[in-house]
C-alpha atoms as a PDB file:
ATOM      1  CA  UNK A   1     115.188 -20.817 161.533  1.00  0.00           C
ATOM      2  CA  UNK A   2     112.248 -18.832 161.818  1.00  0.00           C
ATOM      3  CA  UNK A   3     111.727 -14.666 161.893  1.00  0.00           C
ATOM      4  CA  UNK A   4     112.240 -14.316 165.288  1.00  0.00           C
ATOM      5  CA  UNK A   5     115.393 -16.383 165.960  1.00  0.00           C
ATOM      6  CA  UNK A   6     117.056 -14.325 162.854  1.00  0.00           C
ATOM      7  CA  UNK A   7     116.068 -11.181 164.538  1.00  0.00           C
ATOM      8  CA  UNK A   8     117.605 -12.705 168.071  1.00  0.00           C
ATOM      9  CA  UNK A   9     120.655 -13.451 166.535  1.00  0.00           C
ATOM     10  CA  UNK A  10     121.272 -10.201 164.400  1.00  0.00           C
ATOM     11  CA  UNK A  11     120.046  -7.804 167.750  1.00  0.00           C
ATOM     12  CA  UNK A  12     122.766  -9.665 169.942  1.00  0.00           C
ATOM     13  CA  UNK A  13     125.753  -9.738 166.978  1.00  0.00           C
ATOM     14  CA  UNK A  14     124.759  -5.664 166.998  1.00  0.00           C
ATOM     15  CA  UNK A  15     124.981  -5.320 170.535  1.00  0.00           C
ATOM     16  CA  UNK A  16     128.138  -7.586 170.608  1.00  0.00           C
ATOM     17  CA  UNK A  17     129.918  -5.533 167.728  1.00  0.00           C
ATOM     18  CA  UNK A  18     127.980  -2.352 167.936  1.00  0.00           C
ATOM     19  CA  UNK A  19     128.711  -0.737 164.678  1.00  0.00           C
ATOM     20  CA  UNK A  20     128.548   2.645 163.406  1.00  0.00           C
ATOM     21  CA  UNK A  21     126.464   1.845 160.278  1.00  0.00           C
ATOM     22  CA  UNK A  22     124.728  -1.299 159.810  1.00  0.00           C
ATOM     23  CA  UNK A  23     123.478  -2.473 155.946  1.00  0.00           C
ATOM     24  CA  UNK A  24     122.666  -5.576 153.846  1.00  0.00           C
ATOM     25  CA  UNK A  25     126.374  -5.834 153.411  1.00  0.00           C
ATOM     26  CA  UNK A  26     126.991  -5.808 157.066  1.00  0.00           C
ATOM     27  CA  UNK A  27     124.375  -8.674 157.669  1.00  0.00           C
ATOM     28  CA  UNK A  28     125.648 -10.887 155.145  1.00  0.00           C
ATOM     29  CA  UNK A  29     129.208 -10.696 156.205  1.00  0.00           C
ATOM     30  CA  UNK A  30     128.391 -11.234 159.803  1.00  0.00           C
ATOM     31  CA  UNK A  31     125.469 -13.708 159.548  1.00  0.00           C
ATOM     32  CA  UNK A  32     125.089 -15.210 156.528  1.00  0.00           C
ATOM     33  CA  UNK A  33     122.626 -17.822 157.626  1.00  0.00           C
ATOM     34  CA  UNK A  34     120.159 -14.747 158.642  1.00  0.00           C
ATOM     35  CA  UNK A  35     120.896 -13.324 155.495  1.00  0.00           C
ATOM     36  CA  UNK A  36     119.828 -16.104 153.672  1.00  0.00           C
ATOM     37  CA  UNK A  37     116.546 -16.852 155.560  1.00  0.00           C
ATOM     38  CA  UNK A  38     115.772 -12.913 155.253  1.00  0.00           C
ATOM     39  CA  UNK A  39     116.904 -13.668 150.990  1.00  0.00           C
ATOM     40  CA  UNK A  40     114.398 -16.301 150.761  1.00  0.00           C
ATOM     41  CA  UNK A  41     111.729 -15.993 153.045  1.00  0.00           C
ATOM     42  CA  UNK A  42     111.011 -11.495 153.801  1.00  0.00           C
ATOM     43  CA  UNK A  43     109.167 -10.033 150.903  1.00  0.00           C
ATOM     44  CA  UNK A  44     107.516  -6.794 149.917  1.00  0.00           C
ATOM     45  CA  UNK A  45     104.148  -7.488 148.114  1.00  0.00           C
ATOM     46  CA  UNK A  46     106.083  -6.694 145.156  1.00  0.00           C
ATOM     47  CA  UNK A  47     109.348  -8.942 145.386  1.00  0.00           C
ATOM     48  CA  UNK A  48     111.797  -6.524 147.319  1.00  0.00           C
ATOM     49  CA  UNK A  49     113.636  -7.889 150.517  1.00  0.00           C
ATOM     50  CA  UNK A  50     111.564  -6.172 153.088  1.00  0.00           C
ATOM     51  CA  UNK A  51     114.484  -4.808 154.772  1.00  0.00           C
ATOM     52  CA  UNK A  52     111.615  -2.012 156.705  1.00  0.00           C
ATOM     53  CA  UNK A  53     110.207  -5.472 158.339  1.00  0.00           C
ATOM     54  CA  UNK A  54     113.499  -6.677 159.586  1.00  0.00           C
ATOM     55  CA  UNK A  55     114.741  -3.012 161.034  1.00  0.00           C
ATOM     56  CA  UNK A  56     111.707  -2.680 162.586  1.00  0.00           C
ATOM     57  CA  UNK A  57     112.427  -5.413 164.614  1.00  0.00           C
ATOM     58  CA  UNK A  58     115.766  -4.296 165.288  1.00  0.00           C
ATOM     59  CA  UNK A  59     116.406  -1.751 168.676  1.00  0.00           C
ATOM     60  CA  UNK A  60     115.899   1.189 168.533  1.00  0.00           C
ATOM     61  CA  UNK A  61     119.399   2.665 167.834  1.00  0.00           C
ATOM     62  CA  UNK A  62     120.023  -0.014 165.496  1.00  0.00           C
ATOM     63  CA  UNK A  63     117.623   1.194 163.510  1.00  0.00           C
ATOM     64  CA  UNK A  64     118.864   4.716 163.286  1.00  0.00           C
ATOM     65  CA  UNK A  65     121.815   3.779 162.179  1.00  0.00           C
ATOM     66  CA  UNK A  66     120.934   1.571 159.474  1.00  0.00           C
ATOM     67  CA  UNK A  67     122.029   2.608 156.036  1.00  0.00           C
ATOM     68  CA  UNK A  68     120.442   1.195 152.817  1.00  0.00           C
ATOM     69  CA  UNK A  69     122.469   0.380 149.367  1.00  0.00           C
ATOM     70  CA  UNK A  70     122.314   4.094 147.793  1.00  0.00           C
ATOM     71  CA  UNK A  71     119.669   4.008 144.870  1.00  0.00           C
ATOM     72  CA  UNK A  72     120.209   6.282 141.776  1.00  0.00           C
ATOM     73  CA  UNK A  73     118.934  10.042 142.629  1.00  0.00           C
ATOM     74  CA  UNK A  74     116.708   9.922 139.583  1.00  0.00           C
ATOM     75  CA  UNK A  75     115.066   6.557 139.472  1.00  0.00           C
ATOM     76  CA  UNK A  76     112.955   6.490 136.211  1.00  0.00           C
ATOM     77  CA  UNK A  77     108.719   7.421 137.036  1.00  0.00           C
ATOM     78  CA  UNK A  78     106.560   5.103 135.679  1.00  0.00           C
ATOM     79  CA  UNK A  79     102.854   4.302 136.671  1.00  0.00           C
ATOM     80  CA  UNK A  80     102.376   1.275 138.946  1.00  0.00           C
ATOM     81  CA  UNK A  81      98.992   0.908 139.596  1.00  0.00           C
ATOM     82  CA  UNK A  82      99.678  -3.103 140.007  1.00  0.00           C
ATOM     83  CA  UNK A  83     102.064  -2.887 142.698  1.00  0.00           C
ATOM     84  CA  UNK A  84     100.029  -0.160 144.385  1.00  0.00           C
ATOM     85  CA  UNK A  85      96.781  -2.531 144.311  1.00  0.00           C
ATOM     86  CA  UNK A  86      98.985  -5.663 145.508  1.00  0.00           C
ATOM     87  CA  UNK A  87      99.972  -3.726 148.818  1.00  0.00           C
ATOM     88  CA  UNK A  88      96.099  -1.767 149.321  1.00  0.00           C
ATOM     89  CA  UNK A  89      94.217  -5.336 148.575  1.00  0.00           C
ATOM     90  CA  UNK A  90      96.012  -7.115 151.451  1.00  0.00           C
ATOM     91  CA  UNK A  91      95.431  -4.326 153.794  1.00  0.00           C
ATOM     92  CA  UNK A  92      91.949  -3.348 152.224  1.00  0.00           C
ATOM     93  CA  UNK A  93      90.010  -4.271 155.299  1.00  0.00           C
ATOM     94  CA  UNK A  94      92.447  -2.108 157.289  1.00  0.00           C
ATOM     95  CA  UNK A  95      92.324   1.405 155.543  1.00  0.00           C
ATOM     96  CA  UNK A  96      90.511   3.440 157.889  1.00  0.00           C
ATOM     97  CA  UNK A  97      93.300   2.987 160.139  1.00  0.00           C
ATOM     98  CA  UNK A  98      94.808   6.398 158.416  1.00  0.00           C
ATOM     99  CA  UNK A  99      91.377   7.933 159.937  1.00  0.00           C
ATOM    100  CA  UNK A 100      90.837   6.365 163.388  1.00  0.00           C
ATOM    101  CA  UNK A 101      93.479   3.719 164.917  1.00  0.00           C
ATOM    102  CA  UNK A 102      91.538   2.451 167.532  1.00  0.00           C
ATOM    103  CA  UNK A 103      94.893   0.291 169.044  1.00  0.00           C
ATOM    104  CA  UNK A 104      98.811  -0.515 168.916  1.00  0.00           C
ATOM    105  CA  UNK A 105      97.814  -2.915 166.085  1.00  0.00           C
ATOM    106  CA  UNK A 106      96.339  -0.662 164.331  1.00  0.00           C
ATOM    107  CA  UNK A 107      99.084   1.488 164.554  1.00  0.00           C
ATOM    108  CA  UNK A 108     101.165  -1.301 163.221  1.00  0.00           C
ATOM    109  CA  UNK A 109      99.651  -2.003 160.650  1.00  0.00           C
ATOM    110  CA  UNK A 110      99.319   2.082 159.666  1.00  0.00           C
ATOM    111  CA  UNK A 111     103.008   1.887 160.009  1.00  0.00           C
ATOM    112  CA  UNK A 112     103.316  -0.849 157.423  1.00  0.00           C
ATOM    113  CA  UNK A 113     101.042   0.281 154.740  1.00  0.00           C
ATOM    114  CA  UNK A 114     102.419   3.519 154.532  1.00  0.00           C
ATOM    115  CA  UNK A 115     106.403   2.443 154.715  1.00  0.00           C
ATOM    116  CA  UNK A 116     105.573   0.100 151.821  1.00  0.00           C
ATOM    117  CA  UNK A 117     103.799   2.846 149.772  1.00  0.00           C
ATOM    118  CA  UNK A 118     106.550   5.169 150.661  1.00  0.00           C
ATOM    119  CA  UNK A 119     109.313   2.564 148.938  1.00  0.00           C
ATOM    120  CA  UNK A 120     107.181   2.214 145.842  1.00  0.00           C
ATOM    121  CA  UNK A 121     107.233   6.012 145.732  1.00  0.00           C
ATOM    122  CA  UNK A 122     111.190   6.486 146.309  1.00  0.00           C
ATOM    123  CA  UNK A 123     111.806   3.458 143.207  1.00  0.00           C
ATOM    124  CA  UNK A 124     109.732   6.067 141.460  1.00  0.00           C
ATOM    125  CA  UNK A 125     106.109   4.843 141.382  1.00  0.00           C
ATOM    126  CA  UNK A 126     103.958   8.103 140.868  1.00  0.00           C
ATOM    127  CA  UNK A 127     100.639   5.958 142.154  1.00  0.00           C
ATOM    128  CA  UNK A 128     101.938   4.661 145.279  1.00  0.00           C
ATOM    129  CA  UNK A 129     103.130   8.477 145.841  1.00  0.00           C
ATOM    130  CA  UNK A 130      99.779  10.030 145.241  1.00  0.00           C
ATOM    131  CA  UNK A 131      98.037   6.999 147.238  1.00  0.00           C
ATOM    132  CA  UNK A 132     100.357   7.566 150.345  1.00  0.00           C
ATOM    133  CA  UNK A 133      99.784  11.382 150.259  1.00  0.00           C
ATOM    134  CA  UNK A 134      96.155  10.488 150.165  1.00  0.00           C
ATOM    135  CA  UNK A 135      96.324   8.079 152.742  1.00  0.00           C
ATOM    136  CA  UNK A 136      98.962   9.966 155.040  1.00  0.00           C
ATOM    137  CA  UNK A 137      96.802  13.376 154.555  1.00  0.00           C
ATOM    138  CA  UNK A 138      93.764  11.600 156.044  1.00  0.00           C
ATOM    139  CA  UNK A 139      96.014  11.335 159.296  1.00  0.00           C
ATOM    140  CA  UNK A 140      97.617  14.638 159.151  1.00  0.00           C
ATOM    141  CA  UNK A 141      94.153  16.290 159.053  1.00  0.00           C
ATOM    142  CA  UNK A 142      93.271  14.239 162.646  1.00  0.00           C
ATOM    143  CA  UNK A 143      96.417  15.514 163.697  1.00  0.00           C
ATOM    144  CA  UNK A 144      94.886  19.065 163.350  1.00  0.00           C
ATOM    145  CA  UNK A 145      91.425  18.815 164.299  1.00  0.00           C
ATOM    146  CA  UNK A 146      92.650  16.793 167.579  1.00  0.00           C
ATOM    147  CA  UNK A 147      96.399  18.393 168.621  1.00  0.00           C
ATOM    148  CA  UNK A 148      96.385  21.884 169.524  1.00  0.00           C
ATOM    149  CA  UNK A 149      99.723  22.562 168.408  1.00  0.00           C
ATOM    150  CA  UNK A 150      99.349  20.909 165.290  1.00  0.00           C
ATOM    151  CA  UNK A 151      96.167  23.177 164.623  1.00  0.00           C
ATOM    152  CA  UNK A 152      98.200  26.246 163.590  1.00  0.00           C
ATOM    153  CA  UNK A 153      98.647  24.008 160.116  1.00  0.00           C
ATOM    154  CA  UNK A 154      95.308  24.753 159.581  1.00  0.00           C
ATOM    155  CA  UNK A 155      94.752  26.683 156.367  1.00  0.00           C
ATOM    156  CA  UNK A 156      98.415  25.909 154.938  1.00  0.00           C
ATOM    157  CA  UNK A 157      97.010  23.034 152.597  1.00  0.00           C
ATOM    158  CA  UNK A 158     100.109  23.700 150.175  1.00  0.00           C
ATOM    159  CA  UNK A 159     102.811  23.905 152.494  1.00  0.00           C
ATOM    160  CA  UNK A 160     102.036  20.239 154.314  1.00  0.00           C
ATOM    161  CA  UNK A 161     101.898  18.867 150.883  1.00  0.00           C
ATOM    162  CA  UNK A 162     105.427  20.128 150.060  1.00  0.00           C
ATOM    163  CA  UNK A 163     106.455  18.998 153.495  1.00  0.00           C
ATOM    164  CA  UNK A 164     104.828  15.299 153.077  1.00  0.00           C
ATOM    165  CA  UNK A 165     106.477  14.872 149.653  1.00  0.00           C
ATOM    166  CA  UNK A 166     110.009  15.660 151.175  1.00  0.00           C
ATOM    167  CA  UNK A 167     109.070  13.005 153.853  1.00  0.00           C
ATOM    168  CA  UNK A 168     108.257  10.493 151.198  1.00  0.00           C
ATOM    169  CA  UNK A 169     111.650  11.284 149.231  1.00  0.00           C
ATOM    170  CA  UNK A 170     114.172  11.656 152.288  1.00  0.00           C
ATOM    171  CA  UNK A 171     112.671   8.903 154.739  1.00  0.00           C
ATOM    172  CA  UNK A 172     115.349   6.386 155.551  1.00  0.00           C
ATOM    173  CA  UNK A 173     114.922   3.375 158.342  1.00  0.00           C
ATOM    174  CA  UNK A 174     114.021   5.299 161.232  1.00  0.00           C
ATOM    175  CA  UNK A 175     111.204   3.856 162.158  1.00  0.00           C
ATOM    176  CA  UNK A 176     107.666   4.868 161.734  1.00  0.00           C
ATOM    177  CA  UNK A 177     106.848   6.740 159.085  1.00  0.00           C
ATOM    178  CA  UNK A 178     103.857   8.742 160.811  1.00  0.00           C
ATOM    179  CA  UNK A 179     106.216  10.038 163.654  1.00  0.00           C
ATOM    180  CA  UNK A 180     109.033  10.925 160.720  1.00  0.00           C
ATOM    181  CA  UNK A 181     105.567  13.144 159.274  1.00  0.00           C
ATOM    182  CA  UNK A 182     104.708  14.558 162.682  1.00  0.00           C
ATOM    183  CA  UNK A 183     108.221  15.452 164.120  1.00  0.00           C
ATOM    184  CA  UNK A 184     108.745  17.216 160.630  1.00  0.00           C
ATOM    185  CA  UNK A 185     105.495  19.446 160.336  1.00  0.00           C
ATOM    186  CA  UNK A 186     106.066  19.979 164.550  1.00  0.00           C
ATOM    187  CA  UNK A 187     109.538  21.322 163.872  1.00  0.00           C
ATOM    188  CA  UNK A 188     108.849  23.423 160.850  1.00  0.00           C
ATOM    189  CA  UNK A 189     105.223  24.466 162.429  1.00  0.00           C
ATOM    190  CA  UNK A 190     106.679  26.755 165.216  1.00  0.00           C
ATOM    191  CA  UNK A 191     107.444  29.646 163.273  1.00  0.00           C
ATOM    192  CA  UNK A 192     104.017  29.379 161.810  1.00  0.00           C
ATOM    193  CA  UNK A 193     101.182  31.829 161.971  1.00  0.00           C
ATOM    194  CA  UNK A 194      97.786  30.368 162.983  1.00  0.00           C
ATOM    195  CA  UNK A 195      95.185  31.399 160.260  1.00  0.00           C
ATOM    196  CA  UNK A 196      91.945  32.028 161.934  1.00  0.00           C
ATOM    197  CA  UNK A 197      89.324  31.752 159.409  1.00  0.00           C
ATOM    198  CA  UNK A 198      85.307  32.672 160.751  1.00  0.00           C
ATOM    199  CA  UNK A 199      82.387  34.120 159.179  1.00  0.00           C
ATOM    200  CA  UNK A 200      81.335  37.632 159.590  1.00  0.00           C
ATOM    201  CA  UNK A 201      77.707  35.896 160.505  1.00  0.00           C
ATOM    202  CA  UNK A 202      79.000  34.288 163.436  1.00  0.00           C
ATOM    203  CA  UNK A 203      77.514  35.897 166.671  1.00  0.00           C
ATOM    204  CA  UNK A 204      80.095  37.924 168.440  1.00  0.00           C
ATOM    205  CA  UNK A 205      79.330  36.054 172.060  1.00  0.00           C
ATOM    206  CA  UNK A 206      77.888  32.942 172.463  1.00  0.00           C
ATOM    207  CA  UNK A 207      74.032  33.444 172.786  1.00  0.00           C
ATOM    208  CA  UNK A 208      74.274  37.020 171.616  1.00  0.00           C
ATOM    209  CA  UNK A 209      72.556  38.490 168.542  1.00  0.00           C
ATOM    210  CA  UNK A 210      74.740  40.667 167.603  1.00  0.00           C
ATOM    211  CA  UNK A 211      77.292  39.317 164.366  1.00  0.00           C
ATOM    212  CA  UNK A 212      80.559  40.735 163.558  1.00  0.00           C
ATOM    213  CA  UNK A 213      79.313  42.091 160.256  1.00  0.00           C
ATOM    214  CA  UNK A 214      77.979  44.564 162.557  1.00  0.00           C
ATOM    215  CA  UNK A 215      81.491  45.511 163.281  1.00  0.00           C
ATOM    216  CA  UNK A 216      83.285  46.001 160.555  1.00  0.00           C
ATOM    217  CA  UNK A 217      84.108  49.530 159.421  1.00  0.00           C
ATOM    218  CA  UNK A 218      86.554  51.188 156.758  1.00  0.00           C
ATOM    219  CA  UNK A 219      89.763  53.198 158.474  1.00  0.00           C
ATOM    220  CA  UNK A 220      89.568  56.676 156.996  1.00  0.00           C
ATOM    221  CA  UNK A 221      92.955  57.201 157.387  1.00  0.00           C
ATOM    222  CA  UNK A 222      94.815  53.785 156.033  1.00  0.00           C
ATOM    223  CA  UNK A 223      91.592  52.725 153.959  1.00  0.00           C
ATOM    224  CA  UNK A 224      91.952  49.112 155.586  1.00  0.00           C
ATOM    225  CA  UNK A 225      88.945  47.410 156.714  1.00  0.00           C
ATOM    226  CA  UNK A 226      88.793  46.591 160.221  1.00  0.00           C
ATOM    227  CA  UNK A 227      87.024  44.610 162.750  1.00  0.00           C
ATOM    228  CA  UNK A 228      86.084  46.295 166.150  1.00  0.00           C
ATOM    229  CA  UNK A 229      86.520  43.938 169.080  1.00  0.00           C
ATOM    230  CA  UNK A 230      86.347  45.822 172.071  1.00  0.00           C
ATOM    231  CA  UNK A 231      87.537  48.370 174.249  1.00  0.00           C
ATOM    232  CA  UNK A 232      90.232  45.900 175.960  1.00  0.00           C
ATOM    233  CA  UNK A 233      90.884  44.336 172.870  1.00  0.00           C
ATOM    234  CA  UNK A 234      92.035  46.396 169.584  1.00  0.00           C
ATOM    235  CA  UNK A 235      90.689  46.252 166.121  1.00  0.00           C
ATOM    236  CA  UNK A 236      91.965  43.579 163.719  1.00  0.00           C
ATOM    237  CA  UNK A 237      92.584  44.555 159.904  1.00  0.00           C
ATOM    238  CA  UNK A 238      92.206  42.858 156.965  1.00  0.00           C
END
């Protein structure tokens, strides 16, 4: 038996049974013999049954409904630079992927490196948390520059970071770990305000020598400091 049979056999006993949650449990009591070549043979780089690699492989709303053994809310912190290294030195090669996937592999193998930092983190490794922040925030920051809805994060440095660390504490097996990120900060980004930072220097019109230093002026009446923009426009304070 090989990867690929176990994962034929466990996607048709799903699709045969279809049941509401699916777990280790459920795999050993329905096919022990994939169970045991998944026991033996599918790793973490640390010795965990890489349960992420077999869901993956699972469809689609098989994955969403599986449900791992419950681990303790408060799993002890410790510093596990070793396991961190043992995951970033296979994959070292592969790293910019976090900055510029240039294909579906790359993708892939995004997907993997940051699930497997993301377990480390939840069985309470505080350097595989602050390496997938790192990594993940690489992305996140392309997500800006390059989606226009996902620009309004610019500026709100402190509020992705508490949004990232939920993702890294509440992910489950849902798939990739990137979309999880990106459907969160799209959802909670809509009520956002877009923070438009510039310099007074800049030249009001492209080509113009006039800067908007040149139109700022105090309100006599409020004391606010304003910026004239225009007839058609209105005057901005600050």
């Amino acid at each position: 038996m090989n990867f690929g049979q176990t994962i034929s056999i466990l996607n048709r006993l799903l699709t045969d049974e279809d049941p509401p949650i699916v777990n280790s449990s459920w795999v050993l009591k329905h096919a022990p013999q994939c169970y045991r070549f998944i026991y033996r043979n599918i790793r973490t780089e640390t010795g965990r049954i890489d349960w992420d690699k077999v869901t993956l492989a699972f469809e689609w709303k098989f994955q969403r409904r599986w449900t791992p053994v419950r681990k303790p809310k408060c799993s002890p912190l410790y510093e596990g630079s070793s396991e961190v290294n043992a995951i970033l030195n296979k994959y070292r090669d592969k790293l910019y992927v976090f900055l510029a996937p240039s294909d579906r592999d790359d993708t892939r193998i995004r997907n993997i490196i940051s699930i497997s930092l993301v377990r480390l983190a939840q069985y309470g490794n505080v350097s595989s948390k602050q390496e997938a922040m790192k990594l993940v925030r690489y992305t996140i920051d392309d997500w800006i520059e390059c989606c226009r809805f996902m620009s309004r994060w610019q500026g709100y440095d402190e509020e992705i970071r508490k949004h990232l660390e939920g993702c890294i504490r509440r992910y489950r097996y849902t798939g990739s770990f990137l979309n999880y990120v990106f459907r969160t900060l799209q959802y909670a980004g809509r009520g956002l305000k877009p923070l438009c930072a510039f310099s007074l220097h800049e030249p009001i019109a492209f080509g113009s020598a006039k800067c908007w230093l040149e139109n700022v002026y105090k309100d006599v009446e409020t004391n606010e400091i304003r910026i004239h923009r225009g007839a058609n426009h209105g005057d901005v304070g600050f």
